[in-house]
N, C-alpha and C. Protein backbone atom coordinates (compact mmCIF):
# COMPACT_ATOMS: atom_id res chain seq x y z
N UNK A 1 -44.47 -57.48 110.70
CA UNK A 1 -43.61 -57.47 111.86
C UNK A 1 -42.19 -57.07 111.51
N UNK A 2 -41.26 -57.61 110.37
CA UNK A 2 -40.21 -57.16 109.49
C UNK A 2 -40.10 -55.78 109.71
N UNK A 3 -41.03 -55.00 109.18
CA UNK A 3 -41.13 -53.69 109.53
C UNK A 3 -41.21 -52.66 110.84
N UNK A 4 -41.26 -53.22 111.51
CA UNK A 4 -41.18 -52.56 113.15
C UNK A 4 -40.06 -52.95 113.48
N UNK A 5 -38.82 -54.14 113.30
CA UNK A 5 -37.51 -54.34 113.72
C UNK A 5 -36.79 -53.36 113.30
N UNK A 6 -36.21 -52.58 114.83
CA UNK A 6 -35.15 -51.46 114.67
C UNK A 6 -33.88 -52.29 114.85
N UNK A 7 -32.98 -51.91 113.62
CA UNK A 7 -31.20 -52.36 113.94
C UNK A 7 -30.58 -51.25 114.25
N UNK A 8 -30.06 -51.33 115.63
CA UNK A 8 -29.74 -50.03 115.95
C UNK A 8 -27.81 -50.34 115.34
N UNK A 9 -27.51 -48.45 115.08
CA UNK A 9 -26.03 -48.45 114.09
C UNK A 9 -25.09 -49.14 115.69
N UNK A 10 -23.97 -49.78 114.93
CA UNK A 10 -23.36 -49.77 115.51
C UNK A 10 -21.92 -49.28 114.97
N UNK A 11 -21.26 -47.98 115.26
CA UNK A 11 -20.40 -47.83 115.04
C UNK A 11 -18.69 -48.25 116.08
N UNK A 12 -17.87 -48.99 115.60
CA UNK A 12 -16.52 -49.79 116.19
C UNK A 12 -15.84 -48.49 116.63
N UNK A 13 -15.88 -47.35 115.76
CA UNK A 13 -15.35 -46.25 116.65
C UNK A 13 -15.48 -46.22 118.18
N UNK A 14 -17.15 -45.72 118.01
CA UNK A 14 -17.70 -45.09 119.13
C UNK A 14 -17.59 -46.53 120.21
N UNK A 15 -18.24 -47.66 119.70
CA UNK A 15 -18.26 -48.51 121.02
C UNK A 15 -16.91 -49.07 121.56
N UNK A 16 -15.96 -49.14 120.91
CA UNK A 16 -14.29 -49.38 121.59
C UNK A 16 -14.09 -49.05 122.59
N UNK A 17 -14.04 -47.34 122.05
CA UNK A 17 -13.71 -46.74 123.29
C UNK A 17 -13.74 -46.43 125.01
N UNK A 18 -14.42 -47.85 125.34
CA UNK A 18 -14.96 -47.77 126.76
C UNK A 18 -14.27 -48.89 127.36
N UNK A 19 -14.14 -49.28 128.47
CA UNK A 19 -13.36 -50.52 129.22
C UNK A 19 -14.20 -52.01 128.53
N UNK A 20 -13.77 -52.56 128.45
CA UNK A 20 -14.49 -53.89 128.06
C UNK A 20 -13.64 -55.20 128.44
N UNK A 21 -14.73 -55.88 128.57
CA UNK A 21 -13.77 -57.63 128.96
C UNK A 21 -14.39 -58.57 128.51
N UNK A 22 -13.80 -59.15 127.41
CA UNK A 22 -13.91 -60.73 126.74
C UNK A 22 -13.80 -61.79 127.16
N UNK A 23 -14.16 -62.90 126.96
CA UNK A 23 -13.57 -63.94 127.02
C UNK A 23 -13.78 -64.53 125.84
N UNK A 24 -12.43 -65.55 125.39
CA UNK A 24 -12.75 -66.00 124.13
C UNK A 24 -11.66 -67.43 124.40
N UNK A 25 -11.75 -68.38 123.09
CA UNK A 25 -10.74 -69.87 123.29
C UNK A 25 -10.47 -70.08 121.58
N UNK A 26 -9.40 -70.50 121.86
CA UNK A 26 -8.84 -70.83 120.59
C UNK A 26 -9.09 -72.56 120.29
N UNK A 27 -9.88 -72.69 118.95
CA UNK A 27 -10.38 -74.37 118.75
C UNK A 27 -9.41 -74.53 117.51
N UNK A 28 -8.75 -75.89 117.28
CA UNK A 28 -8.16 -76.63 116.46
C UNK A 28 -8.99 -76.71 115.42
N UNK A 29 -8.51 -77.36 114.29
CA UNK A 29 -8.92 -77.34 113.38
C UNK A 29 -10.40 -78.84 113.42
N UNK A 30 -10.41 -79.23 114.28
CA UNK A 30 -11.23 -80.05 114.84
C UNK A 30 -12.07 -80.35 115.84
N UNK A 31 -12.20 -79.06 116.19
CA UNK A 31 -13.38 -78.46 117.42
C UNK A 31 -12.70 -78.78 118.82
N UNK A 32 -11.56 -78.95 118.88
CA UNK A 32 -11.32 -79.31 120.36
C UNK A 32 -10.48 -77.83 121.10
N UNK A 33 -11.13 -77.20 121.92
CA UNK A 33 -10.65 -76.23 122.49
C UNK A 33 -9.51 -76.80 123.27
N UNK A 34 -8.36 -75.95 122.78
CA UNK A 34 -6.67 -75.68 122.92
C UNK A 34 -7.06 -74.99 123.86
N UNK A 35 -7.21 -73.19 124.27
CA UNK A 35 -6.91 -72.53 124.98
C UNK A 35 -7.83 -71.74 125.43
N UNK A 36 -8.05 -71.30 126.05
CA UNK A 36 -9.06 -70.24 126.94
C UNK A 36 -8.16 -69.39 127.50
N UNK A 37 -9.24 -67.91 127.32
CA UNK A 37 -8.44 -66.52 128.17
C UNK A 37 -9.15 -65.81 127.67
N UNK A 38 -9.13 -64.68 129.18
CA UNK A 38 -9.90 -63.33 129.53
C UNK A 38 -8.82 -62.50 128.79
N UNK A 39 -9.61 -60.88 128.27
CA UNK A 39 -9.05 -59.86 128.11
C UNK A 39 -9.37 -59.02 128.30
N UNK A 40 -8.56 -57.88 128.82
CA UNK A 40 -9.39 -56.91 129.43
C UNK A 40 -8.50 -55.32 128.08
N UNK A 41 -9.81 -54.99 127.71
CA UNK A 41 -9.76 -53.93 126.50
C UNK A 41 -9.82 -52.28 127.05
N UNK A 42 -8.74 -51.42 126.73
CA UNK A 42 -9.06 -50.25 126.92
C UNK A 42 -8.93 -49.57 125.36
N UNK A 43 -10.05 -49.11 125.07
CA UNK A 43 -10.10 -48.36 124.03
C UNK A 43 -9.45 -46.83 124.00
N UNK A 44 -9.23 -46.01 122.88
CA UNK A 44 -8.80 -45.07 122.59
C UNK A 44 -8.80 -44.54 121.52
N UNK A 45 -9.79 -43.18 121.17
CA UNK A 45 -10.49 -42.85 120.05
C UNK A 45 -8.90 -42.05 119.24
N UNK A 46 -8.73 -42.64 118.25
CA UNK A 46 -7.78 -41.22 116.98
C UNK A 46 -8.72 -40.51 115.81
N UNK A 47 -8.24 -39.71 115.39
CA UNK A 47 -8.86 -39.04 114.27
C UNK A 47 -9.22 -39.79 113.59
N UNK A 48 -8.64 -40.61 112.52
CA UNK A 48 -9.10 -41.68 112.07
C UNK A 48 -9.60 -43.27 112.11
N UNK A 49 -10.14 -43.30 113.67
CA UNK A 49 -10.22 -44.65 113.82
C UNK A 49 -10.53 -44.80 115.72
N UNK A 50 -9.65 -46.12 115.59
CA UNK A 50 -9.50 -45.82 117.49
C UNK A 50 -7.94 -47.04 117.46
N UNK A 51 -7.21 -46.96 118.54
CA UNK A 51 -6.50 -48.03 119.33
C UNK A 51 -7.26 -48.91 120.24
N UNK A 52 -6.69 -50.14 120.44
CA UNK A 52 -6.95 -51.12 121.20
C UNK A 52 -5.84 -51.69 122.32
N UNK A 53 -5.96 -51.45 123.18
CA UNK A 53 -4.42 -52.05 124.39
C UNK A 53 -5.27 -52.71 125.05
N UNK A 54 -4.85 -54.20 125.05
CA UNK A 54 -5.25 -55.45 125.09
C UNK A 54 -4.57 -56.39 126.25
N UNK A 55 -4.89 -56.69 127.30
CA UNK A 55 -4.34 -57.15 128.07
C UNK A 55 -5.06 -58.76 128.57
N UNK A 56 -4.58 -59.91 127.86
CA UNK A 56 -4.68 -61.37 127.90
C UNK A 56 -4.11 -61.68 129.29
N UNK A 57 -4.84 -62.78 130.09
CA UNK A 57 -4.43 -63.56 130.84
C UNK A 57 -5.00 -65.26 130.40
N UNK A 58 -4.47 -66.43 130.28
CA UNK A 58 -5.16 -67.45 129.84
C UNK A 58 -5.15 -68.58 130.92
N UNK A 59 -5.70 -69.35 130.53
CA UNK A 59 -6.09 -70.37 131.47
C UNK A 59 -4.56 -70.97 131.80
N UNK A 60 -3.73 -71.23 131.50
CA UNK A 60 -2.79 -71.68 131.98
C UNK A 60 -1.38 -70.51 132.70
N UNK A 61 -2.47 -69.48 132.99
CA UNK A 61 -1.60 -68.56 133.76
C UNK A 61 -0.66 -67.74 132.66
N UNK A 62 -0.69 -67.44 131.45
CA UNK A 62 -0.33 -66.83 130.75
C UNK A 62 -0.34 -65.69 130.13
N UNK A 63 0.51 -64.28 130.56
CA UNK A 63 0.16 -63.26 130.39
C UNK A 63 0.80 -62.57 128.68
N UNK A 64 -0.15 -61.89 128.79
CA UNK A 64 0.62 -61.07 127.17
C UNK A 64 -0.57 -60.15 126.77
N UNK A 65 0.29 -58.93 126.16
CA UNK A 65 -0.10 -57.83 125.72
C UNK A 65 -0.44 -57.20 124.33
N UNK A 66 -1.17 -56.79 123.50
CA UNK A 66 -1.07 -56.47 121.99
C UNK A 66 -1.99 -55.10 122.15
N UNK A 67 -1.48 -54.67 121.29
CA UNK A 67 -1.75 -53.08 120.95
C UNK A 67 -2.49 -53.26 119.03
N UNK A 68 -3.25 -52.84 118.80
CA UNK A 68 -4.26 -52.98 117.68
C UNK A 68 -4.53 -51.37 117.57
N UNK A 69 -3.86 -50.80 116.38
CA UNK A 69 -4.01 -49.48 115.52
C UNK A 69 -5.39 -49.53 114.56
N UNK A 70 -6.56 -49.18 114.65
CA UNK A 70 -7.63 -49.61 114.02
C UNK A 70 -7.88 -47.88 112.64
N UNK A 71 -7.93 -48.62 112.19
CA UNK A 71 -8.60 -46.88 110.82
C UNK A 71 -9.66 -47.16 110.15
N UNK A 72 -10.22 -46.28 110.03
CA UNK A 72 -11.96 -46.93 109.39
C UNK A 72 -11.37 -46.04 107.99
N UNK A 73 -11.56 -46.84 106.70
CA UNK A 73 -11.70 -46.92 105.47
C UNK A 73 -12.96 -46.07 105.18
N UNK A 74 -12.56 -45.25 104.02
CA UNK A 74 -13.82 -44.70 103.04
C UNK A 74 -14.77 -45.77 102.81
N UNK A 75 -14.83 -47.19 102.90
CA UNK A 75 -15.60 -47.73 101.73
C UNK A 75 -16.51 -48.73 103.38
N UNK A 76 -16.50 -47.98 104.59
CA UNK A 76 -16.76 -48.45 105.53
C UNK A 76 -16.28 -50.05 106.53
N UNK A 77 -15.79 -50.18 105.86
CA UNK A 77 -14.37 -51.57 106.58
C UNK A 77 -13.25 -50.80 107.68
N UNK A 78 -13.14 -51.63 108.07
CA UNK A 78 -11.92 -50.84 109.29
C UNK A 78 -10.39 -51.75 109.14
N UNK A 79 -9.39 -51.38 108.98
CA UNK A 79 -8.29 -52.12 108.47
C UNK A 79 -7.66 -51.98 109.79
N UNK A 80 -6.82 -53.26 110.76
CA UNK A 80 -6.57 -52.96 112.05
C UNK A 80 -4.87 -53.43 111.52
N UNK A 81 -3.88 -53.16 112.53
CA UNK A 81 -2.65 -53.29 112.38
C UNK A 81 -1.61 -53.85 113.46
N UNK A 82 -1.22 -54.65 113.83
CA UNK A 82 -0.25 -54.79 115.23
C UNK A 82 1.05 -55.14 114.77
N UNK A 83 1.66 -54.65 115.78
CA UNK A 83 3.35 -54.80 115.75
C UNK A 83 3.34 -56.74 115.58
N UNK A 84 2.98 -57.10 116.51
CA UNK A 84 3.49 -58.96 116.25
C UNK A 84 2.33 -60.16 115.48
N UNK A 85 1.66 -59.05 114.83
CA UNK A 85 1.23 -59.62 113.59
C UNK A 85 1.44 -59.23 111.68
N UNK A 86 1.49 -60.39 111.06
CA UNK A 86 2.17 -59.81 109.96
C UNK A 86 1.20 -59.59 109.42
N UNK A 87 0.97 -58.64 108.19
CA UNK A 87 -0.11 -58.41 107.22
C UNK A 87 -0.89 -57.29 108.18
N UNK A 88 -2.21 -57.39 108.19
CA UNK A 88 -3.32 -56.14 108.62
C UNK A 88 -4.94 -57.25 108.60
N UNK A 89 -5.45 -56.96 109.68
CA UNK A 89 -6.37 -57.56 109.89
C UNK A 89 -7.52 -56.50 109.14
N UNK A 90 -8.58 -56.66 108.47
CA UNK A 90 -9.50 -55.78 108.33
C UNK A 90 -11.33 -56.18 108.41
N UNK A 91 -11.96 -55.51 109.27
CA UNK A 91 -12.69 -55.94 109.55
C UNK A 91 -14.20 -55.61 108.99
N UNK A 92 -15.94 -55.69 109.38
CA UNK A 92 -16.74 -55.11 109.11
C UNK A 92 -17.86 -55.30 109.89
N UNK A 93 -18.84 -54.87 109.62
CA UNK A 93 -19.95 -55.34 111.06
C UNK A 93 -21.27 -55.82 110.08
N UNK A 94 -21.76 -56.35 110.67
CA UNK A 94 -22.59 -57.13 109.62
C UNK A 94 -23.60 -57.81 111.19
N UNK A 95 -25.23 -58.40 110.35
CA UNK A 95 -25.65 -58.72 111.62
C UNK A 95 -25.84 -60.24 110.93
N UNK A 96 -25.75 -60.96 112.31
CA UNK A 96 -25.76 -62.36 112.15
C UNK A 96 -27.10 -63.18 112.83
N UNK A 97 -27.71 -63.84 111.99
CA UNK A 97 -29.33 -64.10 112.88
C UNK A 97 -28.69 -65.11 114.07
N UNK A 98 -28.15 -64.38 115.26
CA UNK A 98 -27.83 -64.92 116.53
C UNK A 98 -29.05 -64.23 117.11
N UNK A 99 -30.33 -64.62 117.30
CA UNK A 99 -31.10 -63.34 118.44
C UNK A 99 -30.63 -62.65 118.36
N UNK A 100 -31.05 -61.67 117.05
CA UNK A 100 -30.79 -60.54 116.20
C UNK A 100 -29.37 -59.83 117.03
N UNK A 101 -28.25 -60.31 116.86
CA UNK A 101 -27.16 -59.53 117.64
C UNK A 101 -26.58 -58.95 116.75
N UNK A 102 -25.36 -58.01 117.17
CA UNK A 102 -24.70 -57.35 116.11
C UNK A 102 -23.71 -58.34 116.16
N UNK A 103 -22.82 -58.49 115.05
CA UNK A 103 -21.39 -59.13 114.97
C UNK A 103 -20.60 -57.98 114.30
N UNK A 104 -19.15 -57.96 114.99
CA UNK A 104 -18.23 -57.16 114.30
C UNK A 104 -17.29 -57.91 113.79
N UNK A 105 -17.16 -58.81 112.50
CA UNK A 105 -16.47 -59.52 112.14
C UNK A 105 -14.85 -59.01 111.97
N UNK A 106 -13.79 -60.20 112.44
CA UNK A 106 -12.57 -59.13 111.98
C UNK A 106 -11.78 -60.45 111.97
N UNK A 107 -11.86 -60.52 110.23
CA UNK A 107 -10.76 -61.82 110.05
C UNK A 107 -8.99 -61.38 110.02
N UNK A 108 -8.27 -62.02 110.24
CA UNK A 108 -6.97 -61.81 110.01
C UNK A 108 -6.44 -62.98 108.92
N UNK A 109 -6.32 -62.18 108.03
CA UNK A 109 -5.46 -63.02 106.81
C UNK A 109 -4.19 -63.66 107.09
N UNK A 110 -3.55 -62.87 107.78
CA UNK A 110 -2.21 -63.44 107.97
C UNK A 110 -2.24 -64.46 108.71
N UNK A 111 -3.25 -64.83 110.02
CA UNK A 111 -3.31 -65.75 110.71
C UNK A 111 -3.95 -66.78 110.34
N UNK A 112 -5.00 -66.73 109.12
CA UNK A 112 -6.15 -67.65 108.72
C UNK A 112 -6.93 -67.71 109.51
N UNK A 113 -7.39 -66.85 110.67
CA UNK A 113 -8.43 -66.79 111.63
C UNK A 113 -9.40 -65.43 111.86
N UNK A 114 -10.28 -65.66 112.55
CA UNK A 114 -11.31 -64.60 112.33
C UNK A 114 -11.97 -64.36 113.77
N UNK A 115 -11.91 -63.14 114.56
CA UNK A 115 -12.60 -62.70 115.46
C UNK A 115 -14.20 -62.44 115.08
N UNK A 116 -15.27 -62.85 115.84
CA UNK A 116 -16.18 -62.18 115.59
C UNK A 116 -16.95 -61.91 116.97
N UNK A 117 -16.57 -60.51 117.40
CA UNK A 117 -17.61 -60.02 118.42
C UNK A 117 -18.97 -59.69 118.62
N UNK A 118 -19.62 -60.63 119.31
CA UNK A 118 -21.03 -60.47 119.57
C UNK A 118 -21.71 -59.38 120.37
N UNK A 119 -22.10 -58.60 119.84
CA UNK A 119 -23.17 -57.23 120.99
C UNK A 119 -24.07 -57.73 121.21
């Protein structure tokens, strides 16, 4: 059966680039969800990579904006960049036995935290 499971590619280029909307919450260091908020993603393909313009609204009525410069690396990692974060987030895709989903993992060092988007 091993053998008949197709993982289909997922390349962060190609799938960015389309309208998308998240929701995600920020948990303490002790499982208690702090914050909740929608985002609504417009992608944008560059030669080397793609942009991200990111538009947050959160549960307590809180708006804010971030822009994410993404470049895909020779060694297949994608190194992402924003103006009001320090350091460079860099990410990779990897699959996680969630009912075989894809994850696009993307920790940020500078923050000590880690996005991971589920397909």
């Amino acid at each position: 059966m091993a053998d008949s499971v197709q993982i289909p590619d997922f390349l962060p280029e190609r799938y960015f680039v389309q309208p998308l909307t998240a929701y995600g919450v920020f948990v303490d260091r002790f499982g208690t969800i702090r914050r909740q908020f929608e985002v609504e993603i417009k992608g944008t393909a560059t030669d080397d990579g793609f942009i991200l313009d990111e538009a947050f609204i959160y549960d307590d009525g809180v708006r804010e904006t971030r822009k994410w410069v993404i470049v895909k690396r020779s060694d297949g990692h994608y190194e992402g960049r924003c103006d009001d974060v320090i350091g460079h987030a860099t990410g990779r895709h990897q699959i996680i036995c969630c009912a075989g989903n894809i994850a696009f993992v993307w920790p940020c060092m500078a923050a000590r935290s880690a996005c991971i988007l589920m397909m």
